[in-house]
Protein backbone atom coordinates (compact mmCIF):
# COMPACT_ATOMS: atom_id res chain seq x y z
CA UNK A 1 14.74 -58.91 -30.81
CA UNK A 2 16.80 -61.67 -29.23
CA UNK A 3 16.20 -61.97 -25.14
CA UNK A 4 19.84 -61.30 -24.85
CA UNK A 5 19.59 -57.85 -26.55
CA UNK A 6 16.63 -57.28 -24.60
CA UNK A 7 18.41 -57.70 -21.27
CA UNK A 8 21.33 -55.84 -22.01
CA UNK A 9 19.04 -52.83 -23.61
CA UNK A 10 17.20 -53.24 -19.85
CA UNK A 11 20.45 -52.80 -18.08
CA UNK A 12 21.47 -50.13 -20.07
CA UNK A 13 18.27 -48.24 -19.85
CA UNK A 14 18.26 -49.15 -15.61
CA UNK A 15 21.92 -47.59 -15.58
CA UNK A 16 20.66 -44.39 -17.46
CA UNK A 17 18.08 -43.75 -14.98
CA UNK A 18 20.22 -44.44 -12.06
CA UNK A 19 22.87 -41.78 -13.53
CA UNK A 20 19.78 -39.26 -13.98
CA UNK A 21 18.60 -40.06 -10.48
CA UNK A 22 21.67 -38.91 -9.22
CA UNK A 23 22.76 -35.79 -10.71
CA UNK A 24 20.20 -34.05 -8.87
CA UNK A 25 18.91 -32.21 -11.96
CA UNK A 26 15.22 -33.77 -12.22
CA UNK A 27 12.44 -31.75 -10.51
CA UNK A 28 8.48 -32.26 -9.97
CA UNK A 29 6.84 -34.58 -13.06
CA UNK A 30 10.32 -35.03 -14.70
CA UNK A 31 11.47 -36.67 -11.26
CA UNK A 32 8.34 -38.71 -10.26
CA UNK A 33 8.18 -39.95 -14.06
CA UNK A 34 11.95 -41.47 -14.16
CA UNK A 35 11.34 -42.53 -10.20
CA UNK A 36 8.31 -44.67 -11.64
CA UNK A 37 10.23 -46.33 -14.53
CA UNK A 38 13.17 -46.71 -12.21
CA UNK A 39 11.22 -48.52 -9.94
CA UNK A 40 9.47 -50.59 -12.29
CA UNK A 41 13.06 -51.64 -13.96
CA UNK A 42 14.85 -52.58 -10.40
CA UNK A 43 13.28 -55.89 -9.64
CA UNK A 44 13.89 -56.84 -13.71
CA UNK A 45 17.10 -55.51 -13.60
CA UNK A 46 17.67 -57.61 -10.12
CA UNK A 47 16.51 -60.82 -11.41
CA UNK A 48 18.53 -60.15 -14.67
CA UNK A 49 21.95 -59.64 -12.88
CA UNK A 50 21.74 -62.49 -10.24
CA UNK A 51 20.68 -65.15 -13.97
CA UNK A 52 23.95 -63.51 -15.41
CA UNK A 53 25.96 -63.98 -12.54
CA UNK A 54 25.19 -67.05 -11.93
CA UNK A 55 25.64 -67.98 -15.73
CA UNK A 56 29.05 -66.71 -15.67
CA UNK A 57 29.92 -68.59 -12.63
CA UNK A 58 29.00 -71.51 -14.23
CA UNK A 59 31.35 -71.35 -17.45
CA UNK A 60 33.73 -69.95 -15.26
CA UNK A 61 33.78 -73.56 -12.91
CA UNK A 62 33.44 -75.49 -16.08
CA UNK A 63 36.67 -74.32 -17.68
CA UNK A 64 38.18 -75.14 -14.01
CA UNK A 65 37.13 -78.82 -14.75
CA UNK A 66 40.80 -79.26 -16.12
CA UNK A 67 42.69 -78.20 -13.96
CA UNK A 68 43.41 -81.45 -11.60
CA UNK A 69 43.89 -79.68 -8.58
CA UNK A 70 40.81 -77.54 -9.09
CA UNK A 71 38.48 -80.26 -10.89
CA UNK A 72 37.18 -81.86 -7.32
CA UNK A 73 36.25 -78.23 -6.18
CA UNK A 74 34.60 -77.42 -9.30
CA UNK A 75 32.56 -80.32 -9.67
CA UNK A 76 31.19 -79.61 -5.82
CA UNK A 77 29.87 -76.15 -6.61
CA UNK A 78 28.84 -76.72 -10.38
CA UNK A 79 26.62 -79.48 -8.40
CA UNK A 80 25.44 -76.96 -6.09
CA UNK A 81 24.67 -74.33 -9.01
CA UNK A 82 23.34 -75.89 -12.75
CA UNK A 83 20.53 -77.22 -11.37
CA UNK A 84 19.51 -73.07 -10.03
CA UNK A 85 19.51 -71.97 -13.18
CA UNK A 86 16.57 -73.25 -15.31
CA UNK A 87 14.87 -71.09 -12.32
CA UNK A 88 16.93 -68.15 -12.45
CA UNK A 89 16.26 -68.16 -16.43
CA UNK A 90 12.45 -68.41 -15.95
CA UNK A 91 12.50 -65.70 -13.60
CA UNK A 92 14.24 -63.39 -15.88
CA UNK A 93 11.35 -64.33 -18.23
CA UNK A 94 8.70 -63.74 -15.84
CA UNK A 95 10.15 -60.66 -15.04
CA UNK A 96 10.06 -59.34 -19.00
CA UNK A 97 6.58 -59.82 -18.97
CA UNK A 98 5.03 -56.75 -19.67
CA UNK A 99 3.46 -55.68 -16.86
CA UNK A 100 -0.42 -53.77 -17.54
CA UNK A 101 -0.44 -50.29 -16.51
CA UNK A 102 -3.62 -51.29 -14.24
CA UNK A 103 -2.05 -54.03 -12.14
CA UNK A 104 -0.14 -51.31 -9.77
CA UNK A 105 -3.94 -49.44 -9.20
CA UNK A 106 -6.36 -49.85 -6.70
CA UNK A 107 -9.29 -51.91 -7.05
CA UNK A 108 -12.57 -51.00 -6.50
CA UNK A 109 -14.63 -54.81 -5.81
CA UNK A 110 -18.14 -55.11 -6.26
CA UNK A 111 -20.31 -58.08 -4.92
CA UNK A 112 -23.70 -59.24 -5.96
CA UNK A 113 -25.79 -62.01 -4.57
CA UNK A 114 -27.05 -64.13 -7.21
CA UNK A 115 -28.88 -67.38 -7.23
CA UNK A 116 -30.49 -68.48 -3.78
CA UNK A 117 -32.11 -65.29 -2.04
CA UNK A 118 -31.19 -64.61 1.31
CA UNK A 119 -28.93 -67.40 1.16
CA UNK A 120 -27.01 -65.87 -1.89
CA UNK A 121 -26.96 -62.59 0.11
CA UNK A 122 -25.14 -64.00 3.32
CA UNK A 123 -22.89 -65.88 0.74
CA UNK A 124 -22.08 -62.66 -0.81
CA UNK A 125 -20.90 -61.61 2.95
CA UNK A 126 -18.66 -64.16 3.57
CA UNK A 127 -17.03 -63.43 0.23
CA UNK A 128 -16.73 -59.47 1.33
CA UNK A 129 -15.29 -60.73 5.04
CA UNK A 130 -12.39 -63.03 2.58
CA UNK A 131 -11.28 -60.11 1.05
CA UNK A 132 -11.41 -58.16 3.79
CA UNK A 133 -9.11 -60.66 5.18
CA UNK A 134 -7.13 -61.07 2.31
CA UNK A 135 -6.93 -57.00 2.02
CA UNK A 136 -5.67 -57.25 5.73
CA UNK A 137 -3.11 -59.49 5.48
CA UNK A 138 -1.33 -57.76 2.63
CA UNK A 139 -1.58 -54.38 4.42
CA UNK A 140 -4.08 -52.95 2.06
CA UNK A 141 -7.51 -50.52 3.41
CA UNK A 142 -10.90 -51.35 2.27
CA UNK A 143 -13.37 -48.62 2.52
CA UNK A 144 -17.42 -49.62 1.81
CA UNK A 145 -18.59 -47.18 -1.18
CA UNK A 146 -22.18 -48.32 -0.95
CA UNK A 147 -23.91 -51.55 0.46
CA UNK A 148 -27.48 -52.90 0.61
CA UNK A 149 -28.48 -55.23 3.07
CA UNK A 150 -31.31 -57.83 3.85
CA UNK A 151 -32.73 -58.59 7.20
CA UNK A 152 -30.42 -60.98 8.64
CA UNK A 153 -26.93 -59.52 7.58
CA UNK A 154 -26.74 -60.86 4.62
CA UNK A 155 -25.59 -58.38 1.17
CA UNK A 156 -27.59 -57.98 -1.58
CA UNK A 157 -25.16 -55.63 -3.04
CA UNK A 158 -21.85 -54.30 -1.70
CA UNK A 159 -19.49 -51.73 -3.50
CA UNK A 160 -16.32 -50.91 -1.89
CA UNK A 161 -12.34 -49.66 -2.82
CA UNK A 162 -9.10 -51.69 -1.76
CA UNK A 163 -6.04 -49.57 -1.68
CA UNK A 164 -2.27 -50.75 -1.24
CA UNK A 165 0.12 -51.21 -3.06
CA UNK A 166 -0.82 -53.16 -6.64
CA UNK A 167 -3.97 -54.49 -5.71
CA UNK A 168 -5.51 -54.81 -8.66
CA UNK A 169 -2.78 -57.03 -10.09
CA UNK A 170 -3.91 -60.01 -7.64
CA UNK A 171 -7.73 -58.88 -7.39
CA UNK A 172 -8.33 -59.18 -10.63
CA UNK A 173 -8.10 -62.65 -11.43
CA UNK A 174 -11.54 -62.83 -8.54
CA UNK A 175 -13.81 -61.59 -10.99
CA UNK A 176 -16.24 -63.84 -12.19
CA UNK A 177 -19.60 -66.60 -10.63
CA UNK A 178 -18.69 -67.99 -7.00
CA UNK A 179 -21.11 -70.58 -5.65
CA UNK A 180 -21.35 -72.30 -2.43
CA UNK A 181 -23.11 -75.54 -1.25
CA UNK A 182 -23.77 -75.25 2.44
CA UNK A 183 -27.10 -76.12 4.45
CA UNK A 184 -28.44 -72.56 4.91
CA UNK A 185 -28.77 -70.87 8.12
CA UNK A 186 -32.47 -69.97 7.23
CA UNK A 187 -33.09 -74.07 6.56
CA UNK A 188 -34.70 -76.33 9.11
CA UNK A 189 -34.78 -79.34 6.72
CA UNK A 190 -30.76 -80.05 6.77
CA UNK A 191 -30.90 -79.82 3.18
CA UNK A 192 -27.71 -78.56 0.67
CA UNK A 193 -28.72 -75.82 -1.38
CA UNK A 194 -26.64 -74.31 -4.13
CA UNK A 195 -26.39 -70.39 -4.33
CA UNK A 196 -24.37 -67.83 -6.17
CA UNK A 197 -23.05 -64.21 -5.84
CA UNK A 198 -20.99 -62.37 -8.70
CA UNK A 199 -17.46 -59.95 -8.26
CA UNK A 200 -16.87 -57.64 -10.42
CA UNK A 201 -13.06 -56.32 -9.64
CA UNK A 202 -12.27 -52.75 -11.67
CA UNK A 203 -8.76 -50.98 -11.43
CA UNK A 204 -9.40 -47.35 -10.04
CA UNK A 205 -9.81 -45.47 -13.24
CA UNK A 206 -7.40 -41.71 -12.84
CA UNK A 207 -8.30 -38.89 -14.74
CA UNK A 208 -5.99 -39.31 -17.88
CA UNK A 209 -7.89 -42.67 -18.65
CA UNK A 210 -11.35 -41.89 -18.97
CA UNK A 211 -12.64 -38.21 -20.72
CA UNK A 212 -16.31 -37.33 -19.50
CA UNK A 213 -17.82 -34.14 -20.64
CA UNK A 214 -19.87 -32.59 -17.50
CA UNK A 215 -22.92 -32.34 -19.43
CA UNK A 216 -22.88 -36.33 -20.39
CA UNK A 217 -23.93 -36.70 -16.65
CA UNK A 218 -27.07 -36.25 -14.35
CA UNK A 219 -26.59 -36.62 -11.11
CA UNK A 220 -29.03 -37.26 -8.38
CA UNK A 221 -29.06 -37.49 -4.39
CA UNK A 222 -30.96 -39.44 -1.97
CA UNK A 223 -30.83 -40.86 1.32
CA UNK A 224 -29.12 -43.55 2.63
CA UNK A 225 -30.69 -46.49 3.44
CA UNK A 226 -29.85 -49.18 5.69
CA UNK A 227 -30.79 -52.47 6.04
CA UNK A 228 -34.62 -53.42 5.92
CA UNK A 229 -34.93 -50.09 4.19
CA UNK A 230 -34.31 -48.25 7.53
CA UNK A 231 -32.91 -44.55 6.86
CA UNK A 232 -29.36 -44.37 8.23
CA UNK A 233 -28.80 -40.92 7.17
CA UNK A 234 -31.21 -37.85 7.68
CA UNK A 235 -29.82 -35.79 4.93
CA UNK A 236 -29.67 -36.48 1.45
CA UNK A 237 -26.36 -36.98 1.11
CA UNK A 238 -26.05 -40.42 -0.86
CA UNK A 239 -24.91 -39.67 -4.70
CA UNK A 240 -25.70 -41.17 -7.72
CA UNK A 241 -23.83 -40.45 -11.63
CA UNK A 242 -25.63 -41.66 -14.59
CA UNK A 243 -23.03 -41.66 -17.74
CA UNK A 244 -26.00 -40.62 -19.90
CA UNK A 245 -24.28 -41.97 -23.41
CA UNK A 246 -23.41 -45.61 -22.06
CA UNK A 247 -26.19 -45.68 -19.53
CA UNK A 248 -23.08 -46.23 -16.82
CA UNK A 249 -24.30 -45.83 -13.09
CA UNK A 250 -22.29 -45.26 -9.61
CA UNK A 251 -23.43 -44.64 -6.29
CA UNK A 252 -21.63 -43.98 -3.26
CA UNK A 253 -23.57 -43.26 -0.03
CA UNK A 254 -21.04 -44.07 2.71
CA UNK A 255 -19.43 -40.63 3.60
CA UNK A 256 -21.79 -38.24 5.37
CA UNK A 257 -20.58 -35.27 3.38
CA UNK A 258 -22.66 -35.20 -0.19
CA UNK A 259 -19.07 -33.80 -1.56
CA UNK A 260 -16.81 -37.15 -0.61
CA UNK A 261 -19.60 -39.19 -2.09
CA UNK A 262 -20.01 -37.21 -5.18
CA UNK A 263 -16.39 -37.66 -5.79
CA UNK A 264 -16.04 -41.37 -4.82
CA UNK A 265 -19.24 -41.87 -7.16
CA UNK A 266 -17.47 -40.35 -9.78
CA UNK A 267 -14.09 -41.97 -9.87
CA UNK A 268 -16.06 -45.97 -9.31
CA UNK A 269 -17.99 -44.27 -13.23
CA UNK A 270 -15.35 -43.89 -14.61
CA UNK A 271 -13.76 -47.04 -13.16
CA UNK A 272 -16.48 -48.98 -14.98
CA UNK A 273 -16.09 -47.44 -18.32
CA UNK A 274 -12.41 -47.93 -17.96
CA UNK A 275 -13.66 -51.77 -17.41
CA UNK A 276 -15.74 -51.97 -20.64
CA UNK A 277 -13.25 -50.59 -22.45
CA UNK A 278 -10.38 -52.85 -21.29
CA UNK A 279 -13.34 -55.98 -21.72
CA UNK A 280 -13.48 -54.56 -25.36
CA UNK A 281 -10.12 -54.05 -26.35
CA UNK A 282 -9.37 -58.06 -24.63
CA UNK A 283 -12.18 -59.34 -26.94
CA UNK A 284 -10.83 -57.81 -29.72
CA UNK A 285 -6.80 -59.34 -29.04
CA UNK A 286 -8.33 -62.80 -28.25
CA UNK A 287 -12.15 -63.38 -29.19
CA UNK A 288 -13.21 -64.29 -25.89
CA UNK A 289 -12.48 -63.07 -21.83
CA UNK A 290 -11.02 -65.57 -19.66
CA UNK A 291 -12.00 -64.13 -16.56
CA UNK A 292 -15.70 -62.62 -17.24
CA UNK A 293 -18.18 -61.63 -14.58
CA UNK A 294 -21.68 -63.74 -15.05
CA UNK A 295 -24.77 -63.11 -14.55
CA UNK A 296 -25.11 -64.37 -10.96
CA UNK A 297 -26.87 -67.96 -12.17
CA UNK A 298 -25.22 -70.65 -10.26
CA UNK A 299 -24.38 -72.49 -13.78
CA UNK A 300 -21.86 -69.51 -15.01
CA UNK A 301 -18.65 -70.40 -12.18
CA UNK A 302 -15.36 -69.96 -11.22
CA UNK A 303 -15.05 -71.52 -8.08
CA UNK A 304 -17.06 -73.40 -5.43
CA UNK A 305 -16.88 -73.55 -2.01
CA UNK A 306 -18.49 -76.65 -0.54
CA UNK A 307 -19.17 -77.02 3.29
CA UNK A 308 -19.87 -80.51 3.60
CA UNK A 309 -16.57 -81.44 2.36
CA UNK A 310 -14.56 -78.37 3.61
CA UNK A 311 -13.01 -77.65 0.09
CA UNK A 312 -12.23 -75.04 -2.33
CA UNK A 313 -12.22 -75.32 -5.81
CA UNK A 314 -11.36 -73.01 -8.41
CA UNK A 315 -12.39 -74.30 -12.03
CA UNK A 316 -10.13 -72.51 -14.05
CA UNK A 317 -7.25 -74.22 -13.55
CA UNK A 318 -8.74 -77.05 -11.62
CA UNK A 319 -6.94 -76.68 -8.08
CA UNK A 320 -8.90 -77.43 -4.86
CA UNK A 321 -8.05 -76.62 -1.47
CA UNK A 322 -8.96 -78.56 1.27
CA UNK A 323 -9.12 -75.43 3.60
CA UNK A 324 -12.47 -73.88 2.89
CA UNK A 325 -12.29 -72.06 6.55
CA UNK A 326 -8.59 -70.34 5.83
CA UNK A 327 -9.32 -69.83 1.98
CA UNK A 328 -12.84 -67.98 3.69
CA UNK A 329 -10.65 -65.80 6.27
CA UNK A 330 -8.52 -64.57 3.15
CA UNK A 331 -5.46 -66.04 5.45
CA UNK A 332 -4.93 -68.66 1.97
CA UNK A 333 -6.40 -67.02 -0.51
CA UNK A 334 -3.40 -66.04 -1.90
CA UNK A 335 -2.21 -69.60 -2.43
CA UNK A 336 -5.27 -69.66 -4.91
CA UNK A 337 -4.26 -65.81 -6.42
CA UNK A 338 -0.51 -67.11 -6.90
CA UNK A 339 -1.57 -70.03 -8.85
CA UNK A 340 -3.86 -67.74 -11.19
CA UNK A 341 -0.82 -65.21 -11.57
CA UNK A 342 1.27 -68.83 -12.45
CA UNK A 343 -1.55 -69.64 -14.76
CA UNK A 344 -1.20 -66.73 -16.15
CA UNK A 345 2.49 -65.72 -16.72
CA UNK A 346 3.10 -69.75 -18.36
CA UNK A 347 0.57 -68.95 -20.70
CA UNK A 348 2.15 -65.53 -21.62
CA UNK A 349 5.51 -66.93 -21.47
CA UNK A 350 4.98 -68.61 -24.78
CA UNK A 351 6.37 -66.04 -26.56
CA UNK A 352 10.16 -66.77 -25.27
CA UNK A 353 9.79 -70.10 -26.01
């Protein structure tokens, strides 16, 4: 199908919905199922109608050109317009790009220290405090699922779930080896040491993506534990699911109630399965993941942070930022997540050209 049938079959589908929006007929999953696709089809449809109108002005001006007493004006605004719409066109393009049925979820992140003991662990806290920021400055709420500490603050494991509106489509590209060169806080020497920590980002699996059968699971409860191995909780109300058939495992132990964890456990299992499957099914379509979570070793990287020099670098597509304190506040992380999502949509593009 030519792009031009598929923007005028994407108008007329847009005007259908707004004509069933409107007659007031739709009611409970009939109405929230056309409000979705609506919704999905407006900024499309938007980006569509400003590349046509702007198209039309165009050949419009140009058959102005001879007309002497309109040529002069012509010329002016053709000046002023042609050189818009190479961007309006790859906008429209963008915009086609079909979008995954994840990327409007939550995201439920997951940070590891690697490499470097208690050095990797306070690493893997500044990474949590980024996203926090980043979370923050795109109005999203993160919520700690389950965390274990060392002795001076540092994580050896945190688990927690963003929520906003499509946070998974820019968490996702985060996934994957971060290392930092600093001089410790627990060196004397002055040294640099290298240390990693892994993410692990996993759209919020809902119940239509994932079937578990109730007896697949065992699920046990414990106490919560704090850092140093101090009890923070007197009950046992911390949960963990076992997936018995893939071996899976969740734990949430942040809610007092042994209900809200049981549930929050739950939905991070079946988040995970959802993530092997969707690992699977990307192997299969290309052979290989671009964007794979390591092992933790300081060798398997996506991006390095280095003190000394102040700097951010992210290896995949070889951009550094000399703003390792704003990147590390999440106040410019984005400016790295926009140029993956760029990355990403030029490479996808391919198929229009």
């Amino acid at each position: 199908m030519s792009i031009e049938s598929r923007l005028q079959q994407i108008t007329d589908r847009h005007a259908e919905l707004t004509s069933m929006m409107s007659s007031g007929e739709l009611e409970g999953d009939k109405f929230v199922e056309v409000s979705k696709e609506y919704s999905e089809l407006e900024p499309v449809v938007e980006a569509i109608n400003t590349f046509t109108s702007t198209r039309d002005e165009i050949a419009d001006l140009k058959e102005m050109l001879v007309d002497p007493e309109m040529a002069d004006i012509a010329k002016e605004e053709l000046k002023e317009l042609e050189p818009k719409l190479p961007d309006l066109e790859q906008a429209v393009k963008i915009a086609l790009i079909p979008k995954e049925k994840t990327d409007s979820r939550n995201a439920i992140l997951e940070i590891r220290a690697g490499t470097g003991g208690d050095e990797a662990a306070l690493f893997a806290a500044n990474l949590f405090g980024m996203y926090k920021g980043f979370a923050s400055a795109n109005g999203w709420r993160v919520e700690v699922d389950s965390v274990s500490e060392n002795d001076i603050g540092g994580y050896k494991e945190i688990v927690a779930t963003i929520s906003g509106n499509n946070v998974f489509s820019k968490m996702k590209y985060e996934s994957g080896g971060h290392r930092v060169q600093r001089v410790p806080e627990t060196e004397s020497g002055g040294r640099i040491h290298t240390s990693a920590a892994t993410v692990a980002v996993l759209p919020e699996a809902e119940d239509v993506d994932v079937d578990i059968r109730p007896e697949d699971l065992r699920i046990d409860t414990f106490r919560a534990q704090g850092a140093g191995g101090q009890h923070v909780n007197t009950t046992d109300s911390a949960v963990r699911v076992v997936h018995v058939p893939t071996g899976t495992v969740a734990e949430c132990q942040d809610a007092r109630s042994q209900h809200k964890n049981k549930a929050k456990a739950l939905i991070m299992l079946k988040s995970r399965i959802l993530e092997a499957q969707m690992e699977k099914a990307a192997a299969e379509r290309a052979g290989d993941r671009k964007l794979q979570v390591g092992s933790g070793d300081r060798s398997e990287r996506i991006r390095t942070y280095n003190y000394p020099q102040g700097r951010v670098t992210d290896h995949r597509i070889g951009l550094t930022l000399h703003r390792l304190d704003a990147v590390l506040s999440g106040e410019e992380l984005g400016e790295i997540t926009d140029s993956l999502i760029a990355e990403d949509n030029a490479s996808r593009l391919a198929e229009f050209e």
